[in-house]
C-alpha atoms as a PDB file:
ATOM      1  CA  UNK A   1     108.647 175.648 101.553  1.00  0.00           C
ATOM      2  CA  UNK A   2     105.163 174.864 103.051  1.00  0.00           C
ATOM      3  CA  UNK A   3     104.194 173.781  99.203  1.00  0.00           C
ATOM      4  CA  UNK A   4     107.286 171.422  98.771  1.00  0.00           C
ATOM      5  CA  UNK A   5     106.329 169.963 102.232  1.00  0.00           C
ATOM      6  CA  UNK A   6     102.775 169.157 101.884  1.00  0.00           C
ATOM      7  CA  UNK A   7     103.780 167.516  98.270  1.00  0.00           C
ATOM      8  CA  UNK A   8     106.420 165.311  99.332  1.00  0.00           C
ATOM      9  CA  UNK A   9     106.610 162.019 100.374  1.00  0.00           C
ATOM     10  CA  UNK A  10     107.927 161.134 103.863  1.00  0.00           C
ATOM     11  CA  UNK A  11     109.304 157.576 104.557  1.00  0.00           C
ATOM     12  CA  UNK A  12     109.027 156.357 108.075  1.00  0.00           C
ATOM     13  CA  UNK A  13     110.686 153.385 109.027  1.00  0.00           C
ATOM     14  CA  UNK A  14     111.288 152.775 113.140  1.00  0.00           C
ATOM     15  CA  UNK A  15     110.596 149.646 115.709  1.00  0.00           C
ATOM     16  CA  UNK A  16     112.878 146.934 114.792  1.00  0.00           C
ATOM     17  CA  UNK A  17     116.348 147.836 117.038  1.00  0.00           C
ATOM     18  CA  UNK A  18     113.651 148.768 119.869  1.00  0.00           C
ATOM     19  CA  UNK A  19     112.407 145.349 119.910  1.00  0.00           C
ATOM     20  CA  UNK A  20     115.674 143.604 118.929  1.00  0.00           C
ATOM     21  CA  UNK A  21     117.553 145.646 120.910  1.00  0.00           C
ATOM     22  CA  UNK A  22     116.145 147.713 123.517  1.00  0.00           C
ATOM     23  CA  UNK A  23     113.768 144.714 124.588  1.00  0.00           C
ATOM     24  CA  UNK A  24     114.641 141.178 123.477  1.00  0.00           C
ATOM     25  CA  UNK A  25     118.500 142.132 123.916  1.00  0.00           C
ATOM     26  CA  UNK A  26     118.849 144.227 127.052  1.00  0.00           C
ATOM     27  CA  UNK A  27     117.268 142.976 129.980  1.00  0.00           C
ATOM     28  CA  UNK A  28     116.233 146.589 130.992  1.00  0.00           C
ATOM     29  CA  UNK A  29     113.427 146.994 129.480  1.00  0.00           C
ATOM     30  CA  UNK A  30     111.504 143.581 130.275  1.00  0.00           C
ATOM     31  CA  UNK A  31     111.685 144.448 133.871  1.00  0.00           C
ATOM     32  CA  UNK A  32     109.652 147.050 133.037  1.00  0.00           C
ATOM     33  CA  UNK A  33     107.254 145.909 130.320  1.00  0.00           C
ATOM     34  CA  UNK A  34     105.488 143.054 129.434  1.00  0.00           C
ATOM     35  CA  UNK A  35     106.155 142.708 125.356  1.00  0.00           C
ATOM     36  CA  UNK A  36     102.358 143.731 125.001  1.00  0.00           C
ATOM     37  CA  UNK A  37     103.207 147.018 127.053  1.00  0.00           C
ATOM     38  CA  UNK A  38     106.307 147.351 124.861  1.00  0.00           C
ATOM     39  CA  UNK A  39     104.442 147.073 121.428  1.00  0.00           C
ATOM     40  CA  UNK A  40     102.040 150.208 122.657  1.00  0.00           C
ATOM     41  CA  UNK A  41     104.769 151.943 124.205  1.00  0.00           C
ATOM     42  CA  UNK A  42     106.799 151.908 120.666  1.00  0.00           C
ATOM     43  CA  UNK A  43     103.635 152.661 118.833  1.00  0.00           C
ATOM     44  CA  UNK A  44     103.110 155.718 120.855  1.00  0.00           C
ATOM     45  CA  UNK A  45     106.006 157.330 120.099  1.00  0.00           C
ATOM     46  CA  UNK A  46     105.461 156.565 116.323  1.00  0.00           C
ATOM     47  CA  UNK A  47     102.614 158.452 117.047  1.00  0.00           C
ATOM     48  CA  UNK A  48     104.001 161.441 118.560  1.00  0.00           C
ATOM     49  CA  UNK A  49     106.485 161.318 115.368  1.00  0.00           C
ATOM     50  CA  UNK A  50     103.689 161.049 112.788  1.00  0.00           C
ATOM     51  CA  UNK A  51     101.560 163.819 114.548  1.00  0.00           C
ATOM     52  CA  UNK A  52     104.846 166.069 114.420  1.00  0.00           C
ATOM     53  CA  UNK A  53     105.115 165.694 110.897  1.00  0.00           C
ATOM     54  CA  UNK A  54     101.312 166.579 110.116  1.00  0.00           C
ATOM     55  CA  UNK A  55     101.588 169.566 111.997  1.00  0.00           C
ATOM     56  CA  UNK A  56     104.900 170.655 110.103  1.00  0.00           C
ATOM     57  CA  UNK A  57     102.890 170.249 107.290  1.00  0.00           C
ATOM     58  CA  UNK A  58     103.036 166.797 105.950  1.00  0.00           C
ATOM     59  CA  UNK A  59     100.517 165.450 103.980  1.00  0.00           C
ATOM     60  CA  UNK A  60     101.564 162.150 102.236  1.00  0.00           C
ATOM     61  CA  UNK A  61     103.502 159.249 104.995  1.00  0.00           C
ATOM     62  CA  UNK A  62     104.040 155.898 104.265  1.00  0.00           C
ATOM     63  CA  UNK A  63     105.008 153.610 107.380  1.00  0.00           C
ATOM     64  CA  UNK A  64     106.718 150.528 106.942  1.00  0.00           C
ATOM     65  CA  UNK A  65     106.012 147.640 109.606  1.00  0.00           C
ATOM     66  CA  UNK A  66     108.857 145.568 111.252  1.00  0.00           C
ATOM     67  CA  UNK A  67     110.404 142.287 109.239  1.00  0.00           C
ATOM     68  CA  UNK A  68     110.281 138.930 110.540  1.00  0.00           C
ATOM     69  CA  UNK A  69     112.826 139.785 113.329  1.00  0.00           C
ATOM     70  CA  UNK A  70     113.039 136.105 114.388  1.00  0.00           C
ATOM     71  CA  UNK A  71     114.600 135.487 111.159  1.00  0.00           C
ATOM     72  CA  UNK A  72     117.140 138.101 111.291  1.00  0.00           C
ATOM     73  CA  UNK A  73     120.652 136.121 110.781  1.00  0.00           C
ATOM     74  CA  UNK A  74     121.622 137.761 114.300  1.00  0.00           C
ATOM     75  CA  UNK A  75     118.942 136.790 115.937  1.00  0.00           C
ATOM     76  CA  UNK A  76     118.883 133.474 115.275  1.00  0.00           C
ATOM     77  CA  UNK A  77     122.371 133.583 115.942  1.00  0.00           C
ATOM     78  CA  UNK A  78     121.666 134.788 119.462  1.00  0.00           C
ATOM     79  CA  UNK A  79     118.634 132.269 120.430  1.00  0.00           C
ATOM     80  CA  UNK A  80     119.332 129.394 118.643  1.00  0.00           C
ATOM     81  CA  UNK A  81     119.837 125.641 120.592  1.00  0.00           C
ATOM     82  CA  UNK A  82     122.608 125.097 117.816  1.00  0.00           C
ATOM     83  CA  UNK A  83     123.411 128.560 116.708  1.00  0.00           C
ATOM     84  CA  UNK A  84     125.633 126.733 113.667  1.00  0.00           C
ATOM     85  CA  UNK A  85     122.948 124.263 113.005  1.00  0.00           C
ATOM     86  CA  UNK A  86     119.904 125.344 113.914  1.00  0.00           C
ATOM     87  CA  UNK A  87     119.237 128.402 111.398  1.00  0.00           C
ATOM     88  CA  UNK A  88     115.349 128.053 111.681  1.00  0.00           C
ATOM     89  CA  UNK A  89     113.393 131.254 112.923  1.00  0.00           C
ATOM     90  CA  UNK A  90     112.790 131.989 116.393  1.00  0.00           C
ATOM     91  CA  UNK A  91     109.023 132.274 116.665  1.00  0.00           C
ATOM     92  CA  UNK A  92     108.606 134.414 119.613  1.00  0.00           C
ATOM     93  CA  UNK A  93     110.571 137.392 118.104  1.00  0.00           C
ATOM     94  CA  UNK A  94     108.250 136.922 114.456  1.00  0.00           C
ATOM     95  CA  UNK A  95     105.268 136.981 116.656  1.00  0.00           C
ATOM     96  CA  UNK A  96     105.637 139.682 118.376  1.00  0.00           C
ATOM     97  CA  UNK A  97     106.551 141.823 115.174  1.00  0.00           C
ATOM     98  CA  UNK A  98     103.876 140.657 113.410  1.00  0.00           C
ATOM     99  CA  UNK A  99     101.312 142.050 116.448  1.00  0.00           C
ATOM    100  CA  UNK A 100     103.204 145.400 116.548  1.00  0.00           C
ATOM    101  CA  UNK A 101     102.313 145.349 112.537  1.00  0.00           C
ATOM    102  CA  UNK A 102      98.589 144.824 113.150  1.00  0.00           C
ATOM    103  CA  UNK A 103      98.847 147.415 115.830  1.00  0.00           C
ATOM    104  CA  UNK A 104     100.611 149.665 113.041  1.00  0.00           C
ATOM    105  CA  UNK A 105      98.080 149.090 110.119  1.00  0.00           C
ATOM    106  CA  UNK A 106      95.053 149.643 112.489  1.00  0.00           C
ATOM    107  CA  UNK A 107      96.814 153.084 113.809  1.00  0.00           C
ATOM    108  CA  UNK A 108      97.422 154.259 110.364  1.00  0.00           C
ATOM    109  CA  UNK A 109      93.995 152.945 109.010  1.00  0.00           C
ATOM    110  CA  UNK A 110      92.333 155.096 111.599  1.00  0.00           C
ATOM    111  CA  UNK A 111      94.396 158.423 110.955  1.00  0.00           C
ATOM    112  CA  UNK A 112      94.011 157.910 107.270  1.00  0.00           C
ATOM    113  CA  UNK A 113      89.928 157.727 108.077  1.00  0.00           C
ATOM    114  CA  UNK A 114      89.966 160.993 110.357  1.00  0.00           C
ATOM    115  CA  UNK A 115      92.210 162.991 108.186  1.00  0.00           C
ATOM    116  CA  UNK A 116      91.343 162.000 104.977  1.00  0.00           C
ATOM    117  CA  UNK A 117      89.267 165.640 104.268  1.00  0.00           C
ATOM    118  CA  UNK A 118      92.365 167.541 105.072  1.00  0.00           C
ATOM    119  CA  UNK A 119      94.437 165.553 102.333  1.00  0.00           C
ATOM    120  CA  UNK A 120      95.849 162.955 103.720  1.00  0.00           C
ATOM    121  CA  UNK A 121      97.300 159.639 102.481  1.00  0.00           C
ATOM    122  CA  UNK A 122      98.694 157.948 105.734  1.00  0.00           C
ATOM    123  CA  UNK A 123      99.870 154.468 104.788  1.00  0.00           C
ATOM    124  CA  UNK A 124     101.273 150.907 105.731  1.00  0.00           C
ATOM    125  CA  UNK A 125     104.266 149.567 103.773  1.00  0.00           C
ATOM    126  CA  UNK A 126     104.431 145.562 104.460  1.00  0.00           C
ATOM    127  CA  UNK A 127     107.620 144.614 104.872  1.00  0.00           C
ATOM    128  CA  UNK A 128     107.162 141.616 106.860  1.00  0.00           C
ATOM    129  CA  UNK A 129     105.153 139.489 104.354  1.00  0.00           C
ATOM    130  CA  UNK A 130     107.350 139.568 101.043  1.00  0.00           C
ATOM    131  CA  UNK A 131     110.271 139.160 103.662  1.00  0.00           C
ATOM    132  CA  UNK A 132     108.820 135.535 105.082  1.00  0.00           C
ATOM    133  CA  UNK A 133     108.092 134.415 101.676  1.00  0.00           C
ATOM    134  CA  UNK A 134     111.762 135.018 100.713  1.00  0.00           C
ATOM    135  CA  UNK A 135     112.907 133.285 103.300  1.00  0.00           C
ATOM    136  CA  UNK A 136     110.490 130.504 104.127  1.00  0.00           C
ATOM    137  CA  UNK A 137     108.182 130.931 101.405  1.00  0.00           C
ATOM    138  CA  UNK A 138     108.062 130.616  97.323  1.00  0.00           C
ATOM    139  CA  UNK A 139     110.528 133.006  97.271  1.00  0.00           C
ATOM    140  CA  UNK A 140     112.911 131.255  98.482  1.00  0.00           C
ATOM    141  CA  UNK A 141     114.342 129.341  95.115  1.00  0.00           C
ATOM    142  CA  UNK A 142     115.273 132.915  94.345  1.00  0.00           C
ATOM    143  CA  UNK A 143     118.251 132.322  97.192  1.00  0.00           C
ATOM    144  CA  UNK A 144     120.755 129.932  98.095  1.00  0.00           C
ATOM    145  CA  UNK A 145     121.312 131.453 101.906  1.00  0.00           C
ATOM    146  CA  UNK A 146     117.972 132.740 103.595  1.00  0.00           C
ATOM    147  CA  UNK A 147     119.497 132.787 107.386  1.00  0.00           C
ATOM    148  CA  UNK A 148     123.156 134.112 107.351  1.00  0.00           C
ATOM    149  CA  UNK A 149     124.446 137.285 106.044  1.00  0.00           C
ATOM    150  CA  UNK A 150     126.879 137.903 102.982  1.00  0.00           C
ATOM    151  CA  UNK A 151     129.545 139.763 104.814  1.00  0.00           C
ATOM    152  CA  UNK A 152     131.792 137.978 107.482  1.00  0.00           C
ATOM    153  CA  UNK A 153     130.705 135.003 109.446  1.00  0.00           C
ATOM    154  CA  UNK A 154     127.458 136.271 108.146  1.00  0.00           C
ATOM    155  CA  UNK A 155     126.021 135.589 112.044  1.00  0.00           C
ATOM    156  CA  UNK A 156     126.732 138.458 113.653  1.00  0.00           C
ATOM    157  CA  UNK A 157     128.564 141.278 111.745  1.00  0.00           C
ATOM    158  CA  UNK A 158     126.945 144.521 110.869  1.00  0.00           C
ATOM    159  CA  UNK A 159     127.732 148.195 110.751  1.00  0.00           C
ATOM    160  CA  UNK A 160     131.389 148.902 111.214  1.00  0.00           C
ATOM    161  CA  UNK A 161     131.745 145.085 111.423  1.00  0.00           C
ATOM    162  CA  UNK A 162     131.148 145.204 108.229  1.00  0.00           C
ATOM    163  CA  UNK A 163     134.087 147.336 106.484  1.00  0.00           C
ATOM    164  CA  UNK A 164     136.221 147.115 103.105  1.00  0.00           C
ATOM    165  CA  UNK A 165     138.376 144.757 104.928  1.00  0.00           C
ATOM    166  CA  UNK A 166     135.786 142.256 105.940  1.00  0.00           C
ATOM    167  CA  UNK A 167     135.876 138.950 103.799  1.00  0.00           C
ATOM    168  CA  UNK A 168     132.500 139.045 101.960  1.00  0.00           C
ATOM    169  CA  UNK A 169     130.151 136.410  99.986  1.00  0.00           C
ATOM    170  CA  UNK A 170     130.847 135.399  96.036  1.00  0.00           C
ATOM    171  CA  UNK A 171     127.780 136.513  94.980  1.00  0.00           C
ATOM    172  CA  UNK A 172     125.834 138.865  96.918  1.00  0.00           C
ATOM    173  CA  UNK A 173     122.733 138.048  94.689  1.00  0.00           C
ATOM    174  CA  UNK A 174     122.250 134.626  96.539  1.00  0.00           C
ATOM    175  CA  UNK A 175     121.890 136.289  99.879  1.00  0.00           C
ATOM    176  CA  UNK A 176     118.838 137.756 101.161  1.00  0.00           C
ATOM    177  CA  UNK A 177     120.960 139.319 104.037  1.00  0.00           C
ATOM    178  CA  UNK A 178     124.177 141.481 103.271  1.00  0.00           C
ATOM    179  CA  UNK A 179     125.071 141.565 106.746  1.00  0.00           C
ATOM    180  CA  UNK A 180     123.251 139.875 109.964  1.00  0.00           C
ATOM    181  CA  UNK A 181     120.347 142.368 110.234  1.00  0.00           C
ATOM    182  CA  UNK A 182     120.230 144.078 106.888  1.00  0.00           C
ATOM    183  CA  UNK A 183     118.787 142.754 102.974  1.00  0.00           C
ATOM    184  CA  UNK A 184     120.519 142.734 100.040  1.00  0.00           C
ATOM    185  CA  UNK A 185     120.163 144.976  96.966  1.00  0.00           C
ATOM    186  CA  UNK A 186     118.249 142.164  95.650  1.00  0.00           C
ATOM    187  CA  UNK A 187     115.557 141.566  98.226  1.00  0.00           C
ATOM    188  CA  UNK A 188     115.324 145.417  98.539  1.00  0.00           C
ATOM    189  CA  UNK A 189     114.733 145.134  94.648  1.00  0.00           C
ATOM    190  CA  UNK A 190     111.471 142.407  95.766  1.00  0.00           C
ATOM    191  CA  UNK A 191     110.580 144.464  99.052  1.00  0.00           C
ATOM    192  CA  UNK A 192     110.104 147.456  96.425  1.00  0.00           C
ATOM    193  CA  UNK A 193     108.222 145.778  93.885  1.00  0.00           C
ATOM    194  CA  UNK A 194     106.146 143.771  96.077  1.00  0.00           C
ATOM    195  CA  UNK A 195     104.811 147.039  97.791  1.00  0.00           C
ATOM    196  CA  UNK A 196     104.810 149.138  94.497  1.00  0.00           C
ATOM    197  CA  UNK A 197     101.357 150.023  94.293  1.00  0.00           C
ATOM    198  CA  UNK A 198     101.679 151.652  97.601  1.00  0.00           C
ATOM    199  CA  UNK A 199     104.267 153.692  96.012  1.00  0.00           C
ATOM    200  CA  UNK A 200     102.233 154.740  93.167  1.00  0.00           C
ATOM    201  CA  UNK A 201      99.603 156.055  95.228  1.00  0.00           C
ATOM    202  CA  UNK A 202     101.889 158.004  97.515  1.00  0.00           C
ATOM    203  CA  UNK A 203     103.528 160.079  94.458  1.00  0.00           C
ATOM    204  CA  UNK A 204     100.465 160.239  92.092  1.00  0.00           C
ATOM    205  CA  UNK A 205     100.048 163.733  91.659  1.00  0.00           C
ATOM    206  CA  UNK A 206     103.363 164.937  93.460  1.00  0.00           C
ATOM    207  CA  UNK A 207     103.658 168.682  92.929  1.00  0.00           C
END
């Protein structure tokens, strides 16, 4: 067991419902911190989970960052002017992910540097990047809808909103959002390929 630990991969992926949520959402949690307070506060915890894993005996962690969570259909459905017309990005939420990612990389950069000896390959996964360029970027002729989802309205269902009954898009390929927080197969496919040389280094020489 200890062997098939230390030669798998582990996936972490964590931080976007706490700021979309727990933070920009709820009004809770911005009594208490400032959204610089926040950012540490979630990247703390991250911490706790990726020291728990190294001392169960994992060797090889990949971390993805947050997306552009201003350009998440339901967010822009929820602080837009015009939430119909106005389908632009909401800066303030993009910003702040982006400095949490920053925050991330230089966490994980300085883990990978002190445990590096012991075997380590601690790593970011950039989600947010390929993500903007879909939607705002190049990458955007590869769509026809970059800020509503496929399924429903396609401005604010997800999860169970989101059912066999639910009336869903033509062709799912257009969309980069399925649903109002989560990508298509397609831009998946792209997140995947635009971060596969991180994934080559994480399983070369998998036992």
């Amino acid at each position: 067991m200890e062997a098939i630990i230390k030669g798998a991969v582990f996936l972490v992926s964590c931080g976007t419902n706490d700021f979309v949520v727990n933070y920009f959402t709820l009004p809770i949690r911005r009594k208490n911190y400032t959204v610089s307070a926040y950012q540490q506060l979630v990247l703390q915890n991250l911490k706790q989970v990726l020291q728990d894993l190294w001392g169960e005996g994992a060797r090889r962690i990949a971390v993805t960052g947050v997306p552009p969570m201003g350009c998440l259909p339901v967010v822009i459905t929820l602080n837009s002017e015009s939430a119909i017309l106005e389908r632009g990005c909401i800066e303030k939420f993009s910003r702040a992910g982006m400095e949490y990612n920053q925050m991330l990389q230089n966490e994980l950069n300085s883990m990978q540097g002190r445990l590096a000896h012991l075997g380590a390959i601690i790593t970011y996964i950039d989600i947010f990047t390929p993500l903007v360029d879909m939607i705002q970027g190049l990458g955007k002729h590869d769509f026809d809808e970059v800020s509503q989802g496929c399924c429903g309205t396609g401005f604010l269902e997800a999860g169970f909103l989101c059912n066999p009954k639910s009336f869903v898009c033509f062709d799912v390929s257009k969309y980069v959002f399925f649903d109002s927080i989560h990508p298509t197969e397609k831009t998946y496919t792209k997140l995947f390929t635009a971060n596969r040389p991180v994934v080559d280094l994480m399983i070369r020489d998998c036992i």
